[in-house]
PDB file of N, CA and C in Angstrom:
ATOM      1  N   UNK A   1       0.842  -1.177   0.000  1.00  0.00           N
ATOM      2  CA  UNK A   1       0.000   0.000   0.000  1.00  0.00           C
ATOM      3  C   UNK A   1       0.888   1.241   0.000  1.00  0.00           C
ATOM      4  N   UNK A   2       0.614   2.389  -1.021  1.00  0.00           N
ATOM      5  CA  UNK A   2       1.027   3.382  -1.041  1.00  0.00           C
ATOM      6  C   UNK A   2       0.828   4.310   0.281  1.00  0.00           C
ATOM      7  N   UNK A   3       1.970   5.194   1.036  1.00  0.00           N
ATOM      8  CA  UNK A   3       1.351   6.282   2.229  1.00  0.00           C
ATOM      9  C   UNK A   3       2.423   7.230   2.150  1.00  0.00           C
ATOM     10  N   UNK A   4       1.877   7.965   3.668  1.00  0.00           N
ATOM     11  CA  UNK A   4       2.688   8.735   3.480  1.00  0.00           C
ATOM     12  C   UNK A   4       2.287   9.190   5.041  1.00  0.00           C
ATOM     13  N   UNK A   5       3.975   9.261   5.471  1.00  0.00           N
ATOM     14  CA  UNK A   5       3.633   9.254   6.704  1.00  0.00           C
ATOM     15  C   UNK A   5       4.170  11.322   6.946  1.00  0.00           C
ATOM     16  N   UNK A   6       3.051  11.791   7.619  1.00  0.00           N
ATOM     17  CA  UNK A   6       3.958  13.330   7.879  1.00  0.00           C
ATOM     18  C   UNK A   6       4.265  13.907   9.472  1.00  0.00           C
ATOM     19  N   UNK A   7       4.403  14.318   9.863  1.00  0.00           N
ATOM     20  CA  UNK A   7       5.513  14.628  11.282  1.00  0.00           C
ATOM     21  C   UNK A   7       5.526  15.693  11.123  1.00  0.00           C
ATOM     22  N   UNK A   8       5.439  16.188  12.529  1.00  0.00           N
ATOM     23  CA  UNK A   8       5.489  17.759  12.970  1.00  0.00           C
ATOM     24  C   UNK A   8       7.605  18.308  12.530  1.00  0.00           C
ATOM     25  N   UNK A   9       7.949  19.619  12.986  1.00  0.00           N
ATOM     26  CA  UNK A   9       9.064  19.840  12.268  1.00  0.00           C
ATOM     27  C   UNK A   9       9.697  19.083  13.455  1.00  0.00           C
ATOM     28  N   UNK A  10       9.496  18.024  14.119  1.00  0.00           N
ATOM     29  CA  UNK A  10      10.942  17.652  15.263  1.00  0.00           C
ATOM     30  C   UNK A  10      10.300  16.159  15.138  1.00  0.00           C
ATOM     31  N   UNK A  11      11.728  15.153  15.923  1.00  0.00           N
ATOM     32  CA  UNK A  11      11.538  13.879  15.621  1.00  0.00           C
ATOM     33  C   UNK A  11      10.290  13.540  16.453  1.00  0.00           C
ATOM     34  N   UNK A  12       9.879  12.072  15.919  1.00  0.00           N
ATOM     35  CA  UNK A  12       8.781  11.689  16.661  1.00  0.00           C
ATOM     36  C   UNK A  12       9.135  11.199  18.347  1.00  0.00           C
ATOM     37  N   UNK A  13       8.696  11.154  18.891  1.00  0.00           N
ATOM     38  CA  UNK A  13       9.123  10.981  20.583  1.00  0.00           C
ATOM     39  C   UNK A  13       7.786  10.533  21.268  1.00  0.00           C
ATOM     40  N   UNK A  14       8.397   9.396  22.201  1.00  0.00           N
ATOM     41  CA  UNK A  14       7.374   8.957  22.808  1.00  0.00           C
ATOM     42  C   UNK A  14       6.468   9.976  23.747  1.00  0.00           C
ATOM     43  N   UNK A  15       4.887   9.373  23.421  1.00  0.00           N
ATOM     44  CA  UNK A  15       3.461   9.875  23.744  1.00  0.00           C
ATOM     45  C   UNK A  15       3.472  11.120  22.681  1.00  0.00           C
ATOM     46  N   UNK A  16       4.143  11.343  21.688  1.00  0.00           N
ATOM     47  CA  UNK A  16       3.352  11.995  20.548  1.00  0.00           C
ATOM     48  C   UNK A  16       2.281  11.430  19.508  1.00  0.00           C
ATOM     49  N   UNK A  17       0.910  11.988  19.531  1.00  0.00           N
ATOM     50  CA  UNK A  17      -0.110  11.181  18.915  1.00  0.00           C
ATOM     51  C   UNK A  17       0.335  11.495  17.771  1.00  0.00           C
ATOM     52  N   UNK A  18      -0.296  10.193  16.983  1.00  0.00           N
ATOM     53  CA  UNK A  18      -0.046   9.741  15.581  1.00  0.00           C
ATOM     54  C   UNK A  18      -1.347   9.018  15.190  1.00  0.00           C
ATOM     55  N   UNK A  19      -1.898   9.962  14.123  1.00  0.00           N
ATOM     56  CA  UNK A  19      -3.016   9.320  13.831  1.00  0.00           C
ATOM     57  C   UNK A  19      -3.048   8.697  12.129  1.00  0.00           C
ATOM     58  N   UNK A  20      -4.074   7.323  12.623  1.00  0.00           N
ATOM     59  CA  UNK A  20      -4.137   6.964  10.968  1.00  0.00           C
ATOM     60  C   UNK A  20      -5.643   6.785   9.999  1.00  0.00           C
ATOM     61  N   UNK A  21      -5.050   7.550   8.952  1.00  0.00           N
ATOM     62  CA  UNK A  21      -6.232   8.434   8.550  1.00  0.00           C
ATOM     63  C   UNK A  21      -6.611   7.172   7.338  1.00  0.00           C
ATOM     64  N   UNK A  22      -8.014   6.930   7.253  1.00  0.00           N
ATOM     65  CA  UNK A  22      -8.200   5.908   6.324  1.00  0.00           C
ATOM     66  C   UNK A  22      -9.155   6.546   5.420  1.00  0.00           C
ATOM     67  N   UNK A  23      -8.791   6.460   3.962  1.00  0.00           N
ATOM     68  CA  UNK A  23      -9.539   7.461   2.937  1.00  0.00           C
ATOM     69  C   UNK A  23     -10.914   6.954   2.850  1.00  0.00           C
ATOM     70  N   UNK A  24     -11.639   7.431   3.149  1.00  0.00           N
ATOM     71  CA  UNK A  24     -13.644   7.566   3.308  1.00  0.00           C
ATOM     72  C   UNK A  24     -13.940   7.016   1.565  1.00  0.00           C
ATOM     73  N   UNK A  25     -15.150   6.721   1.535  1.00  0.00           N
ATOM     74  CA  UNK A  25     -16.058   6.037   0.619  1.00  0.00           C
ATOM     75  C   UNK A  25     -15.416   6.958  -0.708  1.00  0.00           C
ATOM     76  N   UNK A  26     -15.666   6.612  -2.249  1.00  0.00           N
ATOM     77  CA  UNK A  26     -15.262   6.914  -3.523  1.00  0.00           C
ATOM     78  C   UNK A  26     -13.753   7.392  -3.315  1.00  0.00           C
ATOM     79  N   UNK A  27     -13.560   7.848  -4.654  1.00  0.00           N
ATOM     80  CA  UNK A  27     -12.256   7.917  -5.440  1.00  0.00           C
ATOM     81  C   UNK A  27     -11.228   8.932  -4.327  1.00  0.00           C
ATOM     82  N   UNK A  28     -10.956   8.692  -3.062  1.00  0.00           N
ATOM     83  CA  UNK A  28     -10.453   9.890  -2.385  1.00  0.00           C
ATOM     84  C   UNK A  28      -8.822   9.524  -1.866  1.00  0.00           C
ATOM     85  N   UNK A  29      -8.411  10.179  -2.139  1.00  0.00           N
ATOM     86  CA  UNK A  29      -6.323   9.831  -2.078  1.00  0.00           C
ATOM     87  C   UNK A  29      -6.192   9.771  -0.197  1.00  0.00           C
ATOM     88  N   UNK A  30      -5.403   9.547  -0.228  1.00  0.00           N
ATOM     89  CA  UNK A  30      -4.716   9.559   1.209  1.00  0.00           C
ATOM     90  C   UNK A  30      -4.691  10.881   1.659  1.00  0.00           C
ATOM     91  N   UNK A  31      -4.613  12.025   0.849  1.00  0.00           N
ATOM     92  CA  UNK A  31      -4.797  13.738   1.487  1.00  0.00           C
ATOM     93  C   UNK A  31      -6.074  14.339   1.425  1.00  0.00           C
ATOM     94  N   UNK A  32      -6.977  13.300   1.060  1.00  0.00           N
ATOM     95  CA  UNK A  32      -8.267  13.461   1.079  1.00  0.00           C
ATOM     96  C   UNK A  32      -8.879  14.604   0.065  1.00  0.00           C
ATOM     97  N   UNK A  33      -7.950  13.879  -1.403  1.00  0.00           N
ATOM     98  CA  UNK A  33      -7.969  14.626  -2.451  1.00  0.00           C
ATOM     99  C   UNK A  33      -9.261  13.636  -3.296  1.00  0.00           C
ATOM    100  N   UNK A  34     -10.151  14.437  -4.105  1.00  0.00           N
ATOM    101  CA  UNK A  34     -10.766  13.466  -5.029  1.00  0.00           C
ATOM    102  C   UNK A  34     -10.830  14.079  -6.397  1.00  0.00           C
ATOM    103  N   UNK A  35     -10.917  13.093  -7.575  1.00  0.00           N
ATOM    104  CA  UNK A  35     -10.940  13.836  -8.671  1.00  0.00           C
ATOM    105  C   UNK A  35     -12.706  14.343  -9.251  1.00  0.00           C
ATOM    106  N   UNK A  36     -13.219  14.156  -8.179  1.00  0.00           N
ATOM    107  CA  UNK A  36     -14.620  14.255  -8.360  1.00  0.00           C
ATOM    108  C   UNK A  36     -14.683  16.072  -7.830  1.00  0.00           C
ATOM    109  N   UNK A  37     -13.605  16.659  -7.273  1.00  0.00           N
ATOM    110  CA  UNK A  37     -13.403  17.877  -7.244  1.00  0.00           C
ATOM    111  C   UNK A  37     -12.867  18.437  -5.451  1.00  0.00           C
ATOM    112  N   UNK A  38     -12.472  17.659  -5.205  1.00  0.00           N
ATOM    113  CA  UNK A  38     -12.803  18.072  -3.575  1.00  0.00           C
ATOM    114  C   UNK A  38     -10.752  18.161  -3.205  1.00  0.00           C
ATOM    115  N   UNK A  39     -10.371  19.037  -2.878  1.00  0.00           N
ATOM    116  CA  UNK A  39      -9.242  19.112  -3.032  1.00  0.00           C
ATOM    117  C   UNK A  39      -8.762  19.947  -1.160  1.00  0.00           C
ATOM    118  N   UNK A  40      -8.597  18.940  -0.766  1.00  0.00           N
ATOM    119  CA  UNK A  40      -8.614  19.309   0.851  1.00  0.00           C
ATOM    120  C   UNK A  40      -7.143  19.146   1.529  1.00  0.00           C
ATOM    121  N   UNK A  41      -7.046  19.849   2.484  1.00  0.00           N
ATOM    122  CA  UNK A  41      -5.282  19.822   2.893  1.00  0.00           C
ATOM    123  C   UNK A  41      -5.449  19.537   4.266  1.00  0.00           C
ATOM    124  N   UNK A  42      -6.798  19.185   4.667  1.00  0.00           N
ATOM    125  CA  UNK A  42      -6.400  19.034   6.580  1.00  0.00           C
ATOM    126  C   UNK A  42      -6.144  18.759   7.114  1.00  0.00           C
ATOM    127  N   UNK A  43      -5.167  17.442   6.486  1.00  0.00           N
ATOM    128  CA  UNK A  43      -4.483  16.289   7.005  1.00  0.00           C
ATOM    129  C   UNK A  43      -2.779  17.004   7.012  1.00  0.00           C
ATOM    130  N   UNK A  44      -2.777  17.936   6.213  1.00  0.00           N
ATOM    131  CA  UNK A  44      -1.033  18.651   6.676  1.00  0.00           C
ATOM    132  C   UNK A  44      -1.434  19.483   7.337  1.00  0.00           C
ATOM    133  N   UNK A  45      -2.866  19.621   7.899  1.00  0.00           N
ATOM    134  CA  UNK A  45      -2.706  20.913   9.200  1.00  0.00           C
ATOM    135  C   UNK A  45      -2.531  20.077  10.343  1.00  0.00           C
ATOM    136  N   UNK A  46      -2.778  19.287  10.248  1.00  0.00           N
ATOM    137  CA  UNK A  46      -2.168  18.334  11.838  1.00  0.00           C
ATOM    138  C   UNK A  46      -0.915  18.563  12.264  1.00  0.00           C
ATOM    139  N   UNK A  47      -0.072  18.518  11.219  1.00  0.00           N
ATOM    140  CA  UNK A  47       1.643  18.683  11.987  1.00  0.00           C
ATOM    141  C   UNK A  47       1.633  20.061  12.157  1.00  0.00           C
ATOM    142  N   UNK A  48       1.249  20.656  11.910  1.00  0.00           N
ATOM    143  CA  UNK A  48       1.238  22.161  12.501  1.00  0.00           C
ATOM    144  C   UNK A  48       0.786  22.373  13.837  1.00  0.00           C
ATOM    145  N   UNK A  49       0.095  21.449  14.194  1.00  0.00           N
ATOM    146  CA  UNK A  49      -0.482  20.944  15.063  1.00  0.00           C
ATOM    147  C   UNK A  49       0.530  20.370  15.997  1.00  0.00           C
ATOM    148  N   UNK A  50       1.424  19.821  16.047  1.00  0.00           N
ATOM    149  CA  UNK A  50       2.094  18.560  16.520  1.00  0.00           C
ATOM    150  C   UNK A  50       2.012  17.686  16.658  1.00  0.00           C
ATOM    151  N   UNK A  51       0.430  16.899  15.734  1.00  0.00           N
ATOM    152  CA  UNK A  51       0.208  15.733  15.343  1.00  0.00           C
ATOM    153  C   UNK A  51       0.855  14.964  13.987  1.00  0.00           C
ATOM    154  N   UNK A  52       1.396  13.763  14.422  1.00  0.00           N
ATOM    155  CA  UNK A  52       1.894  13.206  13.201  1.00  0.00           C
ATOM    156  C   UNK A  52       0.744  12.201  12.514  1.00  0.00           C
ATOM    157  N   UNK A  53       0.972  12.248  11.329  1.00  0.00           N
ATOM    158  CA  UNK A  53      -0.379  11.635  10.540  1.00  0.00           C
ATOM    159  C   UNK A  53       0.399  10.162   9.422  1.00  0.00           C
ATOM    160  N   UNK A  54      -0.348   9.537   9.559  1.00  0.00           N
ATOM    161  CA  UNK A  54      -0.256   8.287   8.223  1.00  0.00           C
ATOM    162  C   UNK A  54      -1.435   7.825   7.752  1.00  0.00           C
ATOM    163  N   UNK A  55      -1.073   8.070   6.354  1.00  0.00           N
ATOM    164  CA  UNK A  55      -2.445   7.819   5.541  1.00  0.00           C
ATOM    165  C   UNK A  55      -1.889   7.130   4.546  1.00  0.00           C
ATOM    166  N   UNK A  56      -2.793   6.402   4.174  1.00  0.00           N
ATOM    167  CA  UNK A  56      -2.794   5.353   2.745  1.00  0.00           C
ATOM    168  C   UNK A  56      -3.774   5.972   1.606  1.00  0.00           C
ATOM    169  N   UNK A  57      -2.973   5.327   0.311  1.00  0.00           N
ATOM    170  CA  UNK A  57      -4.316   5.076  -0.616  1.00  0.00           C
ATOM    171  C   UNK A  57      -4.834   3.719  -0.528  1.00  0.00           C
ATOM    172  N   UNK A  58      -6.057   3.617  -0.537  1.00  0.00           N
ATOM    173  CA  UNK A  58      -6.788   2.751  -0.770  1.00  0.00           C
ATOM    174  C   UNK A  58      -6.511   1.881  -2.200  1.00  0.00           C
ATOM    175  N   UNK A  59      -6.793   0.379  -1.311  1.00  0.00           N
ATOM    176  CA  UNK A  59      -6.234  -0.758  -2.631  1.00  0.00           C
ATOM    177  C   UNK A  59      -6.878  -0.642  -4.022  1.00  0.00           C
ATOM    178  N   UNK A  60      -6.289  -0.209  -4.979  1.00  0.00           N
ATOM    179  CA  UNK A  60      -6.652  -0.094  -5.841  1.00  0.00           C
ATOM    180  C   UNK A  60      -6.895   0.686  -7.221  1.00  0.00           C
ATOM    181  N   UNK A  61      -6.448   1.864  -6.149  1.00  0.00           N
ATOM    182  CA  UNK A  61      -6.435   3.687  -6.461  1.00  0.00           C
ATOM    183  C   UNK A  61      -5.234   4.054  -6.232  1.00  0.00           C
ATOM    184  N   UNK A  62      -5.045   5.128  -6.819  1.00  0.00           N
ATOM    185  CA  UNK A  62      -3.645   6.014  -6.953  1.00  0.00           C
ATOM    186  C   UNK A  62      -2.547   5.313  -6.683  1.00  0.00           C
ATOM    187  N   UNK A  63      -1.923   5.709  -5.590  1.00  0.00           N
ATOM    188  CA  UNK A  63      -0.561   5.116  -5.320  1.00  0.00           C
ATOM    189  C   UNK A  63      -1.185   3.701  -5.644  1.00  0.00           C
ATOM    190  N   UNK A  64      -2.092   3.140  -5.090  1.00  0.00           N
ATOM    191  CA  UNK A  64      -2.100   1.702  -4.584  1.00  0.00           C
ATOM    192  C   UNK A  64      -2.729   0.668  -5.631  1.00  0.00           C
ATOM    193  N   UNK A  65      -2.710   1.098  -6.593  1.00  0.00           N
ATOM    194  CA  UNK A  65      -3.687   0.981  -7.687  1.00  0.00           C
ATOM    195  C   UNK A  65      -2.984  -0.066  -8.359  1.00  0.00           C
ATOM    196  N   UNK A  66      -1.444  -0.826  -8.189  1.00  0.00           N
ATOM    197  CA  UNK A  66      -1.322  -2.141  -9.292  1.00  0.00           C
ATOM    198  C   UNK A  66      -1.055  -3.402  -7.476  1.00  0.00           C
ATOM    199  N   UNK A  67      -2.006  -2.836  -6.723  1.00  0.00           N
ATOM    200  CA  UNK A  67      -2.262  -3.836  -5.442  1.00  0.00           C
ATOM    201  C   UNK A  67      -3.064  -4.769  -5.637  1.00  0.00           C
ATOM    202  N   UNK A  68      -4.336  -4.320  -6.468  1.00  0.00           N
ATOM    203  CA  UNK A  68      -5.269  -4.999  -7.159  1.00  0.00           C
ATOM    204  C   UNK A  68      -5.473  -4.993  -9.106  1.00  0.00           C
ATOM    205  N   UNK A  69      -6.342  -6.028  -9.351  1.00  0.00           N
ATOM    206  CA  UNK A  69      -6.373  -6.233 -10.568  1.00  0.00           C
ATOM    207  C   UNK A  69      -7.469  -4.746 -11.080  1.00  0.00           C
ATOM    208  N   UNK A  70      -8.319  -4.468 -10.466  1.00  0.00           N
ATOM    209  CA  UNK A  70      -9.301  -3.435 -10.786  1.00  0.00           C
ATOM    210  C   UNK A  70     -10.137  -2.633  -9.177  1.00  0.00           C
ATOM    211  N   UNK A  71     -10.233  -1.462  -9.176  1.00  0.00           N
ATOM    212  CA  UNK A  71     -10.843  -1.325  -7.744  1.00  0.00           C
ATOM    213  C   UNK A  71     -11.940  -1.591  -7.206  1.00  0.00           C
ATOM    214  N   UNK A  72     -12.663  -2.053  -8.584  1.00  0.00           N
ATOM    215  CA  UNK A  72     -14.224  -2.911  -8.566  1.00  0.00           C
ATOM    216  C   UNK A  72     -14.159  -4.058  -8.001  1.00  0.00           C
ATOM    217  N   UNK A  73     -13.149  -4.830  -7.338  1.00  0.00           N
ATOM    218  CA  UNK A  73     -13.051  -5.823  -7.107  1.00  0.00           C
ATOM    219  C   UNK A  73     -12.782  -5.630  -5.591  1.00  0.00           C
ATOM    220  N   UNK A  74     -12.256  -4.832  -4.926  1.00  0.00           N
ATOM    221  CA  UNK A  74     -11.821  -4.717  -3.829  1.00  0.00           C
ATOM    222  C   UNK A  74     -13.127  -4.330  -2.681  1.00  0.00           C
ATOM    223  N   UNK A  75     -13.186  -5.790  -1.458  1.00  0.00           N
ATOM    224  CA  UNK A  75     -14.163  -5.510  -0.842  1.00  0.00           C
ATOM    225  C   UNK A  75     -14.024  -4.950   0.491  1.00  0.00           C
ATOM    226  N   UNK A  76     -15.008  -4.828   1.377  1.00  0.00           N
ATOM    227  CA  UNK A  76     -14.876  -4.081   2.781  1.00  0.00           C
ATOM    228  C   UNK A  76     -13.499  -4.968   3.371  1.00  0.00           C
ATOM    229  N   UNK A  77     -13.820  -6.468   3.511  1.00  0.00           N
ATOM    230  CA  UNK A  77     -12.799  -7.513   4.021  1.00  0.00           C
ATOM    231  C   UNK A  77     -11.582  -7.070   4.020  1.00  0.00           C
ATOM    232  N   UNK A  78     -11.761  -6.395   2.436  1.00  0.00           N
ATOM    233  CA  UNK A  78      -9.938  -6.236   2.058  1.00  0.00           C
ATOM    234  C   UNK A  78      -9.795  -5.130   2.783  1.00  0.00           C
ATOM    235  N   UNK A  79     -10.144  -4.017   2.514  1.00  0.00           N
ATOM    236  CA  UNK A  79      -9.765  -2.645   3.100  1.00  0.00           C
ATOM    237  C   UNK A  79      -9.096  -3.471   4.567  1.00  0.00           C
ATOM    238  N   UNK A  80     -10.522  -3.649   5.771  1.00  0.00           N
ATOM    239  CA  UNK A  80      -9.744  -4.395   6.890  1.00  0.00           C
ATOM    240  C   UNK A  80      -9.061  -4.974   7.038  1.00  0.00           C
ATOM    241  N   UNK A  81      -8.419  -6.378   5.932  1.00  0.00           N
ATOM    242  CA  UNK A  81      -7.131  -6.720   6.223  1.00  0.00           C
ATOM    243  C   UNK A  81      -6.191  -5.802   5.824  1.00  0.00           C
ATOM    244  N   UNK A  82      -6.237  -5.090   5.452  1.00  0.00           N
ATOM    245  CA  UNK A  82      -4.652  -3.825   4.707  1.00  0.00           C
ATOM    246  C   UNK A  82      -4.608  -3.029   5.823  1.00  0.00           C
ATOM    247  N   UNK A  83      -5.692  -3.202   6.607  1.00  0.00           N
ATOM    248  CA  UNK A  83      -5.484  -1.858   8.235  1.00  0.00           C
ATOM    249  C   UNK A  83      -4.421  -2.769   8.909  1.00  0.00           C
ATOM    250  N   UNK A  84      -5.271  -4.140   9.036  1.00  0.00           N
ATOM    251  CA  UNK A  84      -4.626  -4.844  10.187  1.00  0.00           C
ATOM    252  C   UNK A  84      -3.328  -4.904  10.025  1.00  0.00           C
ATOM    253  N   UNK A  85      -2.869  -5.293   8.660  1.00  0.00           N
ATOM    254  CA  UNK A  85      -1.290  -5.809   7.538  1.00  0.00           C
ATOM    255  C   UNK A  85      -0.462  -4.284   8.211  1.00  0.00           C
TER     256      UNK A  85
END
């Protein structure tokens, strides 16, 4: 699976939250970009924040897109095993 992990400007250190962001229903990237028009950045306002973030694309799509044969094929099951993996 394609990601991308981002971090505030200093190393990560224990009890800094780190959250993992899983891209919501249709065509939506790991920055919670879609080509259906929705072009959102709120996932790099977290490290501004001093939250560190990791997000994936979903199997099938963008980065992650030769994970599977087609993204029509990819079911709820799968998504949950690629969290657990």
């Amino acid at each position: 699976m394609a990601g991308t992990l981002t971090r505030p400007d200093v190393a990560l250190a224990d009890g800094m939250p780190v959250v993992l962001i899983v891209p919501g229903s249709g065509p939506t990237d790991r920055d919670g970009n879609s080509p259906l028009g929705v072009a959102a950045v709120a996932y790099a306002l977290l490290a501004r924040q001093g939250i560190a973030s990791v997000r994936i694309d979903k199997r099938g799509l963008f980065g992650s897109a030769g994970a599977v044969a087609g993204s029509n094929a990819v079911t709820i099951a799968d998504y949950g095993d690629d969290l657990i993996a």
